[in-house]
PDB file of N, CA and C in Angstrom:
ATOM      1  N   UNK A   1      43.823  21.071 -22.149  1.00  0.00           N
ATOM      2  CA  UNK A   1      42.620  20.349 -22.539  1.00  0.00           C
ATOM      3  C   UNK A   1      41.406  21.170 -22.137  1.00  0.00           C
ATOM      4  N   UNK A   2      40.553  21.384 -23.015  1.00  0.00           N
ATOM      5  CA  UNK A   2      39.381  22.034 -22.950  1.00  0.00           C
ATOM      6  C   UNK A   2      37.761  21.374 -22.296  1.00  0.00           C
ATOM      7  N   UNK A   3      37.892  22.163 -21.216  1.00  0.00           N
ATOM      8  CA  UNK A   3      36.378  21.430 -20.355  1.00  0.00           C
ATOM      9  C   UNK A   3      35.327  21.246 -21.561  1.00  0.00           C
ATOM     10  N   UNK A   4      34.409  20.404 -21.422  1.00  0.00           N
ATOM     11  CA  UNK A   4      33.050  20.154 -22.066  1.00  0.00           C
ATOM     12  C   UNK A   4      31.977  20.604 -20.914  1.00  0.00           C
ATOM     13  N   UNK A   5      31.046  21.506 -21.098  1.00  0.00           N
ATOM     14  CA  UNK A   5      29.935  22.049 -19.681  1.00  0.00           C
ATOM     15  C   UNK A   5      28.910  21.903 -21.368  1.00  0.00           C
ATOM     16  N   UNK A   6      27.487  21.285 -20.398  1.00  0.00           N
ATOM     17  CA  UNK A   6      26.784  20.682 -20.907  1.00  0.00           C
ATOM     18  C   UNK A   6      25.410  22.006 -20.044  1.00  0.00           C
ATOM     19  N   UNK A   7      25.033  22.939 -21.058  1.00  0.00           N
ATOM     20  CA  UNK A   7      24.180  23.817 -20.741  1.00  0.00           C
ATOM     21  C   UNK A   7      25.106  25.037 -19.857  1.00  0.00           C
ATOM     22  N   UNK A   8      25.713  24.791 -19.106  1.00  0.00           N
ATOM     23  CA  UNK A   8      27.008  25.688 -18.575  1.00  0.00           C
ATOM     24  C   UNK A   8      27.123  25.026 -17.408  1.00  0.00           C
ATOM     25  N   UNK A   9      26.842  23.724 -17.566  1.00  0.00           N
ATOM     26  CA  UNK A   9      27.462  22.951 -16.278  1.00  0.00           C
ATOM     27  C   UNK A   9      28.082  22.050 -16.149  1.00  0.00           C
ATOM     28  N   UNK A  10      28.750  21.603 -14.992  1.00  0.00           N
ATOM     29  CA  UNK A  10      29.766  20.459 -14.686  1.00  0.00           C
ATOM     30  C   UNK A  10      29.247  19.152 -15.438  1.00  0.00           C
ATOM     31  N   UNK A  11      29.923  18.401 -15.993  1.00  0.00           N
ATOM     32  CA  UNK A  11      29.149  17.496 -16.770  1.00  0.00           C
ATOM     33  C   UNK A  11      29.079  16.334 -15.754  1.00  0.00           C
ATOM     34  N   UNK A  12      29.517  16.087 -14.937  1.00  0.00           N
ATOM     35  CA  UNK A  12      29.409  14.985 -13.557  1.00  0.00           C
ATOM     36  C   UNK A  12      28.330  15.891 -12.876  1.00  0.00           C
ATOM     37  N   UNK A  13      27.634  16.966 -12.718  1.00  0.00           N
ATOM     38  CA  UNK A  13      26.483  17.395 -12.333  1.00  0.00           C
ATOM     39  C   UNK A  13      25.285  17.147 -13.101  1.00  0.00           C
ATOM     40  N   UNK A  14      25.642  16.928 -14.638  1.00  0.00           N
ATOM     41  CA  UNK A  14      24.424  17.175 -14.985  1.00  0.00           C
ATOM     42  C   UNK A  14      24.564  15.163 -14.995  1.00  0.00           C
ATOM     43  N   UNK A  15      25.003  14.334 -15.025  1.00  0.00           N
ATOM     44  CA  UNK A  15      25.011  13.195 -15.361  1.00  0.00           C
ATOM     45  C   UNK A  15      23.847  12.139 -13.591  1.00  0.00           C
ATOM     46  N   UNK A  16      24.198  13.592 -12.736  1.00  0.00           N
ATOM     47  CA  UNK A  16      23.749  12.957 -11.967  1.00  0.00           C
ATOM     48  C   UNK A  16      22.540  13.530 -11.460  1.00  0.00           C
ATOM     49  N   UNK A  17      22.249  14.416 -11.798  1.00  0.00           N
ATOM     50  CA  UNK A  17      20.999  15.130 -12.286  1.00  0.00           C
ATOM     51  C   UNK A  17      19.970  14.149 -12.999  1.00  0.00           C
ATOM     52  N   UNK A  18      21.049  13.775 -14.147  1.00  0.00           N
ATOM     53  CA  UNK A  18      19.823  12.826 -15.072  1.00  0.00           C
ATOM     54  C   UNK A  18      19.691  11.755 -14.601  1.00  0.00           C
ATOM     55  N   UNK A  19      20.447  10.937 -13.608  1.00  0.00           N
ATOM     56  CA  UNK A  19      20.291   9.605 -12.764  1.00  0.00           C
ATOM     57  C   UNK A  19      19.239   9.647 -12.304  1.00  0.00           C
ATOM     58  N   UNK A  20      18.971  11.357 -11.319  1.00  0.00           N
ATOM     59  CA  UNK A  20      18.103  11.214 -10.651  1.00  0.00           C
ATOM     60  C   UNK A  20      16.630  11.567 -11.078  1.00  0.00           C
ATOM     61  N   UNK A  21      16.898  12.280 -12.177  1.00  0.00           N
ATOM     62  CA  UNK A  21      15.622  12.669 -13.021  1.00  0.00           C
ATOM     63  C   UNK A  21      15.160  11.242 -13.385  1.00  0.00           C
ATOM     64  N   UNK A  22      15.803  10.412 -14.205  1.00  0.00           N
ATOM     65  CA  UNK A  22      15.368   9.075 -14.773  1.00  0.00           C
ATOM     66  C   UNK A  22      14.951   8.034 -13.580  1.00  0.00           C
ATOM     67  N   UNK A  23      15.667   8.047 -12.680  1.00  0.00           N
ATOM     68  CA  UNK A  23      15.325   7.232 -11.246  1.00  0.00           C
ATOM     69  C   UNK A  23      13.628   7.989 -10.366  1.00  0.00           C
ATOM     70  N   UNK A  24      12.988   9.304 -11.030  1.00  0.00           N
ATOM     71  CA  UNK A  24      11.742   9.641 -10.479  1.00  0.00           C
ATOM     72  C   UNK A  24      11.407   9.211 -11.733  1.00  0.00           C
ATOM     73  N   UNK A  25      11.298   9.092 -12.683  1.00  0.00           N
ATOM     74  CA  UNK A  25      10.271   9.195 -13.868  1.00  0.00           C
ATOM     75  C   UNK A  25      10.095   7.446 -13.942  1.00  0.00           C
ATOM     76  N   UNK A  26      10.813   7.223 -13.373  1.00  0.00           N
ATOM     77  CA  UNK A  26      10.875   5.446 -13.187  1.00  0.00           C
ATOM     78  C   UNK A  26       9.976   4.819 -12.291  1.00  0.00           C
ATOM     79  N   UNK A  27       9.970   5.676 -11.212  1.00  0.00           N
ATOM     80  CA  UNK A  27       9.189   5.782  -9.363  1.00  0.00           C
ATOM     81  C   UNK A  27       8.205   5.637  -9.467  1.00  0.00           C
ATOM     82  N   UNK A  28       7.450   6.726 -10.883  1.00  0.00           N
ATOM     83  CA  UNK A  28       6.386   7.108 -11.075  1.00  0.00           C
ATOM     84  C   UNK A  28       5.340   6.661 -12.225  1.00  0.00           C
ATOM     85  N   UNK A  29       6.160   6.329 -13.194  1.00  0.00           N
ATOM     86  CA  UNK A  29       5.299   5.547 -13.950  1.00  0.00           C
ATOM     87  C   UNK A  29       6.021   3.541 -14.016  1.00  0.00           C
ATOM     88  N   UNK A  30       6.704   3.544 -13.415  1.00  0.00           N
ATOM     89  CA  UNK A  30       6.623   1.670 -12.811  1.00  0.00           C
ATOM     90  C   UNK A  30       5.441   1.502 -12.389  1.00  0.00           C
ATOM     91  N   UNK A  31       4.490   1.657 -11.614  1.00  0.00           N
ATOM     92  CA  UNK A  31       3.294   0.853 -11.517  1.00  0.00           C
ATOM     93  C   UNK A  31       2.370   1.043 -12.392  1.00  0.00           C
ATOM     94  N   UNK A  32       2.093   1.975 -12.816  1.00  0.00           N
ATOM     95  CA  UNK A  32       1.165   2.413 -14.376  1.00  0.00           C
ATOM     96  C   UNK A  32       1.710   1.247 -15.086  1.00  0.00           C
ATOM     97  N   UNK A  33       2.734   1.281 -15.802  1.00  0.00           N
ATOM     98  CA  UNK A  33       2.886   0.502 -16.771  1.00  0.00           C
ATOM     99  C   UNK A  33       3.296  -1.113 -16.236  1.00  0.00           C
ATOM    100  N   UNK A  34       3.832  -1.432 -14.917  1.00  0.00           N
ATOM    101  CA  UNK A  34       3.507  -2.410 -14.290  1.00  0.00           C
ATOM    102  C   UNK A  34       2.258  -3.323 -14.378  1.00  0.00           C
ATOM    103  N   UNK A  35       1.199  -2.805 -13.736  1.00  0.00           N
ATOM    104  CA  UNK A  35       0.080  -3.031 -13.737  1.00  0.00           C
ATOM    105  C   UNK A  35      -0.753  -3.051 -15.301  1.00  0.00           C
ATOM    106  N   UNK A  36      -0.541  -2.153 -16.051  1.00  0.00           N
ATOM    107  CA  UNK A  36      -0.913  -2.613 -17.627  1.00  0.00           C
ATOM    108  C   UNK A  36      -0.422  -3.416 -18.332  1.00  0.00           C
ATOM    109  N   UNK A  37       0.949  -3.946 -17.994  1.00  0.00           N
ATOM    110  CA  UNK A  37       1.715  -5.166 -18.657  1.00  0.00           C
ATOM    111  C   UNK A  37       1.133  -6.496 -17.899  1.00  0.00           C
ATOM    112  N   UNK A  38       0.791  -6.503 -16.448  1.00  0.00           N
ATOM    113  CA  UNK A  38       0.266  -7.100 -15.597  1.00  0.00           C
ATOM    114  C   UNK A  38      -1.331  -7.856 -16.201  1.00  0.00           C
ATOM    115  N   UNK A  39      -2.119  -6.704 -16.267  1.00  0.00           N
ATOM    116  CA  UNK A  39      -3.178  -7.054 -16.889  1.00  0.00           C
ATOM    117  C   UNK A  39      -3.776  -7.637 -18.298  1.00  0.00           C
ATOM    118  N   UNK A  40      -2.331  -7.065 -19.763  1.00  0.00           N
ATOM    119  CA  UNK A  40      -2.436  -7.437 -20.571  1.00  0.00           C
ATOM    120  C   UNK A  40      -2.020  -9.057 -20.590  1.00  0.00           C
ATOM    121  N   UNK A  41      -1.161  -9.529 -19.670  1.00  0.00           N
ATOM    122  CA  UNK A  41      -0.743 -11.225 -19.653  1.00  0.00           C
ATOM    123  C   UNK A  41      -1.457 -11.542 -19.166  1.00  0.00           C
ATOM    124  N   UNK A  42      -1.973 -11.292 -17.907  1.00  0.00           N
ATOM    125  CA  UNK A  42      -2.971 -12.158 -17.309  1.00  0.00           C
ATOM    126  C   UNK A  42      -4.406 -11.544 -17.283  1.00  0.00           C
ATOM    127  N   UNK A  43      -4.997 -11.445 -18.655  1.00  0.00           N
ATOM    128  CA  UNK A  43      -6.100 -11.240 -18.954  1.00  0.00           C
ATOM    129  C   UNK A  43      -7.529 -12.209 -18.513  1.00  0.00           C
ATOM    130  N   UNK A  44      -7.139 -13.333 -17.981  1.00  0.00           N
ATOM    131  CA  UNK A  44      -7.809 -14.476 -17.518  1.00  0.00           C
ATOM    132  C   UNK A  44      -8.302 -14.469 -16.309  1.00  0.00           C
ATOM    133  N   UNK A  45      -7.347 -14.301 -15.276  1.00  0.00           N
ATOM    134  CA  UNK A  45      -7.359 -14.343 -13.948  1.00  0.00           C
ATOM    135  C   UNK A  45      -7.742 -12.767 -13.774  1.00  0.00           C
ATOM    136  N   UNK A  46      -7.589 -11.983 -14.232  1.00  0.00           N
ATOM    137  CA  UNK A  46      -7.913 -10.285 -13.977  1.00  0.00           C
ATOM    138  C   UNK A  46      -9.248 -10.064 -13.558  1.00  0.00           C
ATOM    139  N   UNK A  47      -9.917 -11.115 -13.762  1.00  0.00           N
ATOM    140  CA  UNK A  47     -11.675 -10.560 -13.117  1.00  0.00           C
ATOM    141  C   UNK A  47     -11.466 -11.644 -11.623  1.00  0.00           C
ATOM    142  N   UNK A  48     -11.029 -12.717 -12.198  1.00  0.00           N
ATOM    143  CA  UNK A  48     -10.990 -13.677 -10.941  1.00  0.00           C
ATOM    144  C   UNK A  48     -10.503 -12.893  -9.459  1.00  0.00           C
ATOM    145  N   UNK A  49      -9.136 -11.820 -10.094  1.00  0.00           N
ATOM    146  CA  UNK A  49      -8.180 -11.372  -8.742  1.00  0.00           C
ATOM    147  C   UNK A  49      -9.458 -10.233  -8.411  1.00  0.00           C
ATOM    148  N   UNK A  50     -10.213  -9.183  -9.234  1.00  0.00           N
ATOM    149  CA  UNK A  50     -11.053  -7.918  -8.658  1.00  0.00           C
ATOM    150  C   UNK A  50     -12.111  -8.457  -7.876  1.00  0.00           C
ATOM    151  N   UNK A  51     -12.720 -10.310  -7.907  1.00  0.00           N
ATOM    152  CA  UNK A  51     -14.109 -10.296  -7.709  1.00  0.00           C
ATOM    153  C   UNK A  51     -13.591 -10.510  -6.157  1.00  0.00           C
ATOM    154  N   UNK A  52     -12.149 -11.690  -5.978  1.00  0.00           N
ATOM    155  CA  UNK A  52     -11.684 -11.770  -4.414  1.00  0.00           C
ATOM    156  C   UNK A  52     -11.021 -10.623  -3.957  1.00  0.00           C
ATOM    157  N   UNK A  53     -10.887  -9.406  -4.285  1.00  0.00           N
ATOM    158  CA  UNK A  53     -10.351  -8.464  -3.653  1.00  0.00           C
ATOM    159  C   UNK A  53     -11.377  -7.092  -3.108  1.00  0.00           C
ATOM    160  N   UNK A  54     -12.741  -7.759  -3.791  1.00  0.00           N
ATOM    161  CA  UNK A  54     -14.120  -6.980  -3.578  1.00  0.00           C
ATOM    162  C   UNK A  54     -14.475  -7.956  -3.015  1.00  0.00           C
ATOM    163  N   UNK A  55     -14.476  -9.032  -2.567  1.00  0.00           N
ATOM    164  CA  UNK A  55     -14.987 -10.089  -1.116  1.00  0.00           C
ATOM    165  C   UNK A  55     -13.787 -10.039   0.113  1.00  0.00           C
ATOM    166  N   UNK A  56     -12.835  -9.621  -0.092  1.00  0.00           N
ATOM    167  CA  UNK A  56     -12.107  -9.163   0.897  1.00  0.00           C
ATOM    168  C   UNK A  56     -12.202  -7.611   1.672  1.00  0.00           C
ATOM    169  N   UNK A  57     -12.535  -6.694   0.843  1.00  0.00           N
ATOM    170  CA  UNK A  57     -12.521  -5.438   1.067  1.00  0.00           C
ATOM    171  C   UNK A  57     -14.041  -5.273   1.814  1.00  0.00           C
ATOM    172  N   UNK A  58     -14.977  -6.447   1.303  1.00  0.00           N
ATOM    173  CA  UNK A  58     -16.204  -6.458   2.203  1.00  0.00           C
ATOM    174  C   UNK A  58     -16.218  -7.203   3.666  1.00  0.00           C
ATOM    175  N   UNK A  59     -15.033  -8.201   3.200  1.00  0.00           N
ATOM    176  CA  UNK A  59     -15.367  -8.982   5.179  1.00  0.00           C
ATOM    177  C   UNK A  59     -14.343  -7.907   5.726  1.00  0.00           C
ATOM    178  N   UNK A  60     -13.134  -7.064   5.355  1.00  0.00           N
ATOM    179  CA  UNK A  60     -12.785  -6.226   6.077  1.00  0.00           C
ATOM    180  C   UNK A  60     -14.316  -4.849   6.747  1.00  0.00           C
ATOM    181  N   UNK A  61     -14.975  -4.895   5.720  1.00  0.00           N
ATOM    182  CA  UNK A  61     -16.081  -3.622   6.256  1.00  0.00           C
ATOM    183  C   UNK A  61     -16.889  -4.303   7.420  1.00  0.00           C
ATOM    184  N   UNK A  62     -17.424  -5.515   7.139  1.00  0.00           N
ATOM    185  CA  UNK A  62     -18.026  -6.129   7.991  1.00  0.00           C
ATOM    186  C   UNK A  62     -17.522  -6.419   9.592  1.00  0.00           C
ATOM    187  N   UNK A  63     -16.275  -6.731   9.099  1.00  0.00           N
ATOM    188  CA  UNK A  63     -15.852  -7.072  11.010  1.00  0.00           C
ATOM    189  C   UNK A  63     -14.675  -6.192  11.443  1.00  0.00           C
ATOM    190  N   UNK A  64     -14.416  -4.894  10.783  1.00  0.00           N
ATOM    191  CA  UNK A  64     -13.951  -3.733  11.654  1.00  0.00           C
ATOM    192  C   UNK A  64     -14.626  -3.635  12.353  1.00  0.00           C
ATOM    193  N   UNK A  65     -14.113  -2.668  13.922  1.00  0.00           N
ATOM    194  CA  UNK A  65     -14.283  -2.192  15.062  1.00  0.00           C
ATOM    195  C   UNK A  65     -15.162  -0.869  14.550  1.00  0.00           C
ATOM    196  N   UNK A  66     -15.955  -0.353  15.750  1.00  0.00           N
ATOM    197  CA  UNK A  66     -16.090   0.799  15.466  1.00  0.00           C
ATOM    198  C   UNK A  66     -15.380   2.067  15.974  1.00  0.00           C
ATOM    199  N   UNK A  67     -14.370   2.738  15.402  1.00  0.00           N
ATOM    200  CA  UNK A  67     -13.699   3.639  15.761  1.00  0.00           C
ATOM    201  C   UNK A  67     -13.873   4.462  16.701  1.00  0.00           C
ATOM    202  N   UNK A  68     -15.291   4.729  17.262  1.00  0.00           N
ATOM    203  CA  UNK A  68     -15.875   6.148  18.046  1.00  0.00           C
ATOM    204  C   UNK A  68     -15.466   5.648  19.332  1.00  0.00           C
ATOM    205  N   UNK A  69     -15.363   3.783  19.885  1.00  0.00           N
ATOM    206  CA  UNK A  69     -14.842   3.197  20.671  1.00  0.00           C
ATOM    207  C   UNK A  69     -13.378   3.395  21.581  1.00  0.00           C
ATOM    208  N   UNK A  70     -12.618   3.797  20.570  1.00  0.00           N
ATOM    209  CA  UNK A  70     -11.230   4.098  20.772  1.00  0.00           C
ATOM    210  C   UNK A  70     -10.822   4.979  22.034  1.00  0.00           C
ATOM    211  N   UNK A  71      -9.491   4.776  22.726  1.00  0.00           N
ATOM    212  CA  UNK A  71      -8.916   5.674  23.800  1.00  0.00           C
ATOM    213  C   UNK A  71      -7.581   5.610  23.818  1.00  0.00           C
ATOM    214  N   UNK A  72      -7.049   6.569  24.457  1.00  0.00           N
ATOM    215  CA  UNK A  72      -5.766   6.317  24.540  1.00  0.00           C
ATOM    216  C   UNK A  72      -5.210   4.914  25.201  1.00  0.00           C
ATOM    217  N   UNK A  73      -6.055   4.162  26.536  1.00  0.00           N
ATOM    218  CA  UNK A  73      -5.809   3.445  26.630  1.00  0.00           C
ATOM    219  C   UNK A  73      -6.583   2.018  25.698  1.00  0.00           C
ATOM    220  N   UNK A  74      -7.381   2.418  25.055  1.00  0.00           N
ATOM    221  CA  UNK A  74      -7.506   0.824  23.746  1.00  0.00           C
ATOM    222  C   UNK A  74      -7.819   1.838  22.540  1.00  0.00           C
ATOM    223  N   UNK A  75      -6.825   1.971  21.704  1.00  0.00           N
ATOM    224  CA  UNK A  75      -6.350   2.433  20.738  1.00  0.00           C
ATOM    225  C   UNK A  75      -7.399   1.345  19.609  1.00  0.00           C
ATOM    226  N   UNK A  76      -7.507   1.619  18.683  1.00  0.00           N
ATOM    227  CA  UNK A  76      -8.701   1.197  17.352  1.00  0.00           C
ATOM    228  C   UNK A  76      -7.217   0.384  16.757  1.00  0.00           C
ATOM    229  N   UNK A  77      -7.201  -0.820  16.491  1.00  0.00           N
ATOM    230  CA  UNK A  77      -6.695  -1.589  15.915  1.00  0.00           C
ATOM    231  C   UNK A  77      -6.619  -1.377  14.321  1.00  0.00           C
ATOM    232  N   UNK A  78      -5.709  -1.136  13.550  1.00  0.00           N
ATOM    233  CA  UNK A  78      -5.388  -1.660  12.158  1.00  0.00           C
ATOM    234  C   UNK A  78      -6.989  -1.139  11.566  1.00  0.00           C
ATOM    235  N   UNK A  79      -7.634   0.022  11.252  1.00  0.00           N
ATOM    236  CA  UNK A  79      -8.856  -0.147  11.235  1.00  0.00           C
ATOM    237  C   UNK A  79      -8.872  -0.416   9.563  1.00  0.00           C
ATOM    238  N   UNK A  80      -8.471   0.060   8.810  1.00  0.00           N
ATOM    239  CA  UNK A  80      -8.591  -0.173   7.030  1.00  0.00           C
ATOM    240  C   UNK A  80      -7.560  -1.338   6.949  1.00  0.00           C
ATOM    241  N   UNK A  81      -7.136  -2.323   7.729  1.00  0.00           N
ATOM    242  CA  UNK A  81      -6.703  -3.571   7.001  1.00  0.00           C
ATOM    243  C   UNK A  81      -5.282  -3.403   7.000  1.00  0.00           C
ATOM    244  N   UNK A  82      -4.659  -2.305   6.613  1.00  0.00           N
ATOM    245  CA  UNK A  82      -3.273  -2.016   5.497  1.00  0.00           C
ATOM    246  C   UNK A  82      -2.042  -3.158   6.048  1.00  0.00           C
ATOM    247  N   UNK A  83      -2.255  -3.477   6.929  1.00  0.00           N
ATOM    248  CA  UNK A  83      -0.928  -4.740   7.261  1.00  0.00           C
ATOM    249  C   UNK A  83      -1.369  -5.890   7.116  1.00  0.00           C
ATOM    250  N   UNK A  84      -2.164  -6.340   6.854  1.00  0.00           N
ATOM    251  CA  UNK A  84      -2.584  -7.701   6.323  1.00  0.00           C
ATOM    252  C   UNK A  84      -2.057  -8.206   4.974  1.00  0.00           C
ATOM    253  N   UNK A  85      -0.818  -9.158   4.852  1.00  0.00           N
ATOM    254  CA  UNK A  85      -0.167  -9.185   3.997  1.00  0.00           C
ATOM    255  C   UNK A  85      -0.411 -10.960   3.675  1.00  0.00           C
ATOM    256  N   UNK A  86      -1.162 -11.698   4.861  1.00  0.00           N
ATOM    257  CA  UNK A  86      -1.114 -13.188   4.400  1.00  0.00           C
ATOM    258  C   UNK A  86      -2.535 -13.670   4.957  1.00  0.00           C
ATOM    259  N   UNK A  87      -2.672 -14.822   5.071  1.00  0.00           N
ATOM    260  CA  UNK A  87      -4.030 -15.387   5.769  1.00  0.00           C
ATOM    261  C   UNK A  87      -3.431 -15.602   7.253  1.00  0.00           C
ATOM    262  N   UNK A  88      -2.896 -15.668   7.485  1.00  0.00           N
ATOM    263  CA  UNK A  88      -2.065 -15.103   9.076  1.00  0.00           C
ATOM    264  C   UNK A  88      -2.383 -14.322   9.527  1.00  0.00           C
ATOM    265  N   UNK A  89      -1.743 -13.132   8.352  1.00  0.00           N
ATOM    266  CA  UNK A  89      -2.170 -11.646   9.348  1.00  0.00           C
ATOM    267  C   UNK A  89      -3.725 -11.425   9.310  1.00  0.00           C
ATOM    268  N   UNK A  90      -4.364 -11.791   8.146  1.00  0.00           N
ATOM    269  CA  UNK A  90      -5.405 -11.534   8.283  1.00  0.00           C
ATOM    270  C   UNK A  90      -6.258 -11.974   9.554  1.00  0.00           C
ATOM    271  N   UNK A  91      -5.834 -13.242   9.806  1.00  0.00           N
ATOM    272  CA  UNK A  91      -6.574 -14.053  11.072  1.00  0.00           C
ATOM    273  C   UNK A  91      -6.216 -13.166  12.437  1.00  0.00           C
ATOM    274  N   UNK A  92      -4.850 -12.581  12.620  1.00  0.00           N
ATOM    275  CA  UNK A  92      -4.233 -11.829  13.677  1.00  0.00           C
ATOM    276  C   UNK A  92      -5.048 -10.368  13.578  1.00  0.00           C
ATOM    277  N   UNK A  93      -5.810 -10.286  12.580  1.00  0.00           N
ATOM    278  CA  UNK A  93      -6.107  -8.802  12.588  1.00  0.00           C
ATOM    279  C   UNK A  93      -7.522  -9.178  12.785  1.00  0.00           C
ATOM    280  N   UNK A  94      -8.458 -10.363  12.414  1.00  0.00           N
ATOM    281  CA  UNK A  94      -9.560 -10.693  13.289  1.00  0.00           C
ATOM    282  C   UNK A  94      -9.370 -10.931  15.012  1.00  0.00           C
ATOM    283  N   UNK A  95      -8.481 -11.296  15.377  1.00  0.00           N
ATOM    284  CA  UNK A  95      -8.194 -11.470  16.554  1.00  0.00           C
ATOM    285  C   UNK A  95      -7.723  -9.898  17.136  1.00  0.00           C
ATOM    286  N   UNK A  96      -7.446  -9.131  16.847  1.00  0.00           N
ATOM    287  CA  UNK A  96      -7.473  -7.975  16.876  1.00  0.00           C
ATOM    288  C   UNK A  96      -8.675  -6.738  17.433  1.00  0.00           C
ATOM    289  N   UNK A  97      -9.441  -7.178  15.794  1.00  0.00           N
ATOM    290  CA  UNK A  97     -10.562  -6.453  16.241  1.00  0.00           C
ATOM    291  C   UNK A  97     -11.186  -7.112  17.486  1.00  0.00           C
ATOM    292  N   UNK A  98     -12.180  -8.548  17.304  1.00  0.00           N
ATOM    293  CA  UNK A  98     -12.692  -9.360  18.352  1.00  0.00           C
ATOM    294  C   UNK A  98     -11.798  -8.695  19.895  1.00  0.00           C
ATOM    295  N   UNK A  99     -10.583  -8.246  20.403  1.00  0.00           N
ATOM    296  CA  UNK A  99      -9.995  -8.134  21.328  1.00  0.00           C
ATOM    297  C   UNK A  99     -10.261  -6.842  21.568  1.00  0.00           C
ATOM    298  N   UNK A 100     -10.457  -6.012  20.943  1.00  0.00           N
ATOM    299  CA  UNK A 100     -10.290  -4.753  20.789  1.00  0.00           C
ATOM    300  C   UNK A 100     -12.139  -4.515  21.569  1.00  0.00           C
ATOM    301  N   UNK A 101     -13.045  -5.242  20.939  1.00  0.00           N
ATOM    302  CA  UNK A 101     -14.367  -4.875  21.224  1.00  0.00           C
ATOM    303  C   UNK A 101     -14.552  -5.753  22.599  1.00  0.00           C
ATOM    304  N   UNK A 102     -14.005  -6.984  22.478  1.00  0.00           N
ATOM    305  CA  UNK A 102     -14.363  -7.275  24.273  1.00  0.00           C
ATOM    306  C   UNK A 102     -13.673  -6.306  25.182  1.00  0.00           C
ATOM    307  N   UNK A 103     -12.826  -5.536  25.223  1.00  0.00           N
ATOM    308  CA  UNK A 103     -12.286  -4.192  26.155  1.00  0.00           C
ATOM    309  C   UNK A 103     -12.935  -3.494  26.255  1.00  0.00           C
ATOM    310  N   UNK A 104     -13.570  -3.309  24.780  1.00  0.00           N
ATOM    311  CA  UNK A 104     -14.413  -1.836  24.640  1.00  0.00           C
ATOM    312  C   UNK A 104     -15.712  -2.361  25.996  1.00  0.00           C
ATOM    313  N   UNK A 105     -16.137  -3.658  25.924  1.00  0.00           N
ATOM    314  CA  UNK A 105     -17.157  -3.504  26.412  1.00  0.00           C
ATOM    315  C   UNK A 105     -17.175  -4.039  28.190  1.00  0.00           C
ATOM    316  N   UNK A 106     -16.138  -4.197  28.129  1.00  0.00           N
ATOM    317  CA  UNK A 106     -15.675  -4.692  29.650  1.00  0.00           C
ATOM    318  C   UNK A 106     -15.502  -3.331  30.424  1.00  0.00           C
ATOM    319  N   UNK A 107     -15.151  -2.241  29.725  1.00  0.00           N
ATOM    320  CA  UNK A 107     -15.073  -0.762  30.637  1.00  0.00           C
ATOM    321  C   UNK A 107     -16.140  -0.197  30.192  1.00  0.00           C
ATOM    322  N   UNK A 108     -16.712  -0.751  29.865  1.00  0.00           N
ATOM    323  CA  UNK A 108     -18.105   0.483  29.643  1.00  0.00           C
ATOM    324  C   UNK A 108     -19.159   0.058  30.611  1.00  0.00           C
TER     325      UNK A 108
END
């Protein structure tokens, strides 16, 4: 029985080659086209979600710490937000900063 080589290769190489080729091209444009299928259904709510995510991105500017504060021993808390995933964390990450600046000012 005569091998089949696909370009001059193992054909279980190239099959998994293309798994993994198709599994990045997937990686990479899933949120592109995510987010445009996203926006074309919910064309309604799409200004509603940018106007609260530009009043969030402002009370985050407003009641961050100021970084220049920081030490090894009181480290700058969460300063751009990025773990704030509920109104929980968000409240834990005001309690955060607020904790973070009464230290700052108790050793100074």
């Amino acid at each position: 029985m005569e091998q089949f080589n696909v370009f001059g290769l193992d054909p279980f190489l190239v099959l998994g080659l293309v798994t993994m080729g198709s599994g990045a091209v997937g990686w990479l444009l899933g949120p592109f086209l995510g987010n445009a299928v996203f926006g074309m259904v919910h064309r309604r709510v799409g200004l509603q979600i940018a106007e609260k995510e530009k009043d969030f991105y402002r009370r985050i500017k407003k009641h961050r710490v100021d970084p220049s504060g920081g030490s090894s021993a009181n480290p700058v808390p969460d300063y751009y937000g990025e773990k704030i995933g509920s109104v929980e964390g968000y409240r834990n990450w005001m309690k955060d900063q607020r904790a973070f600046n009464k230290r700052r000012q108790n050793f100074l």
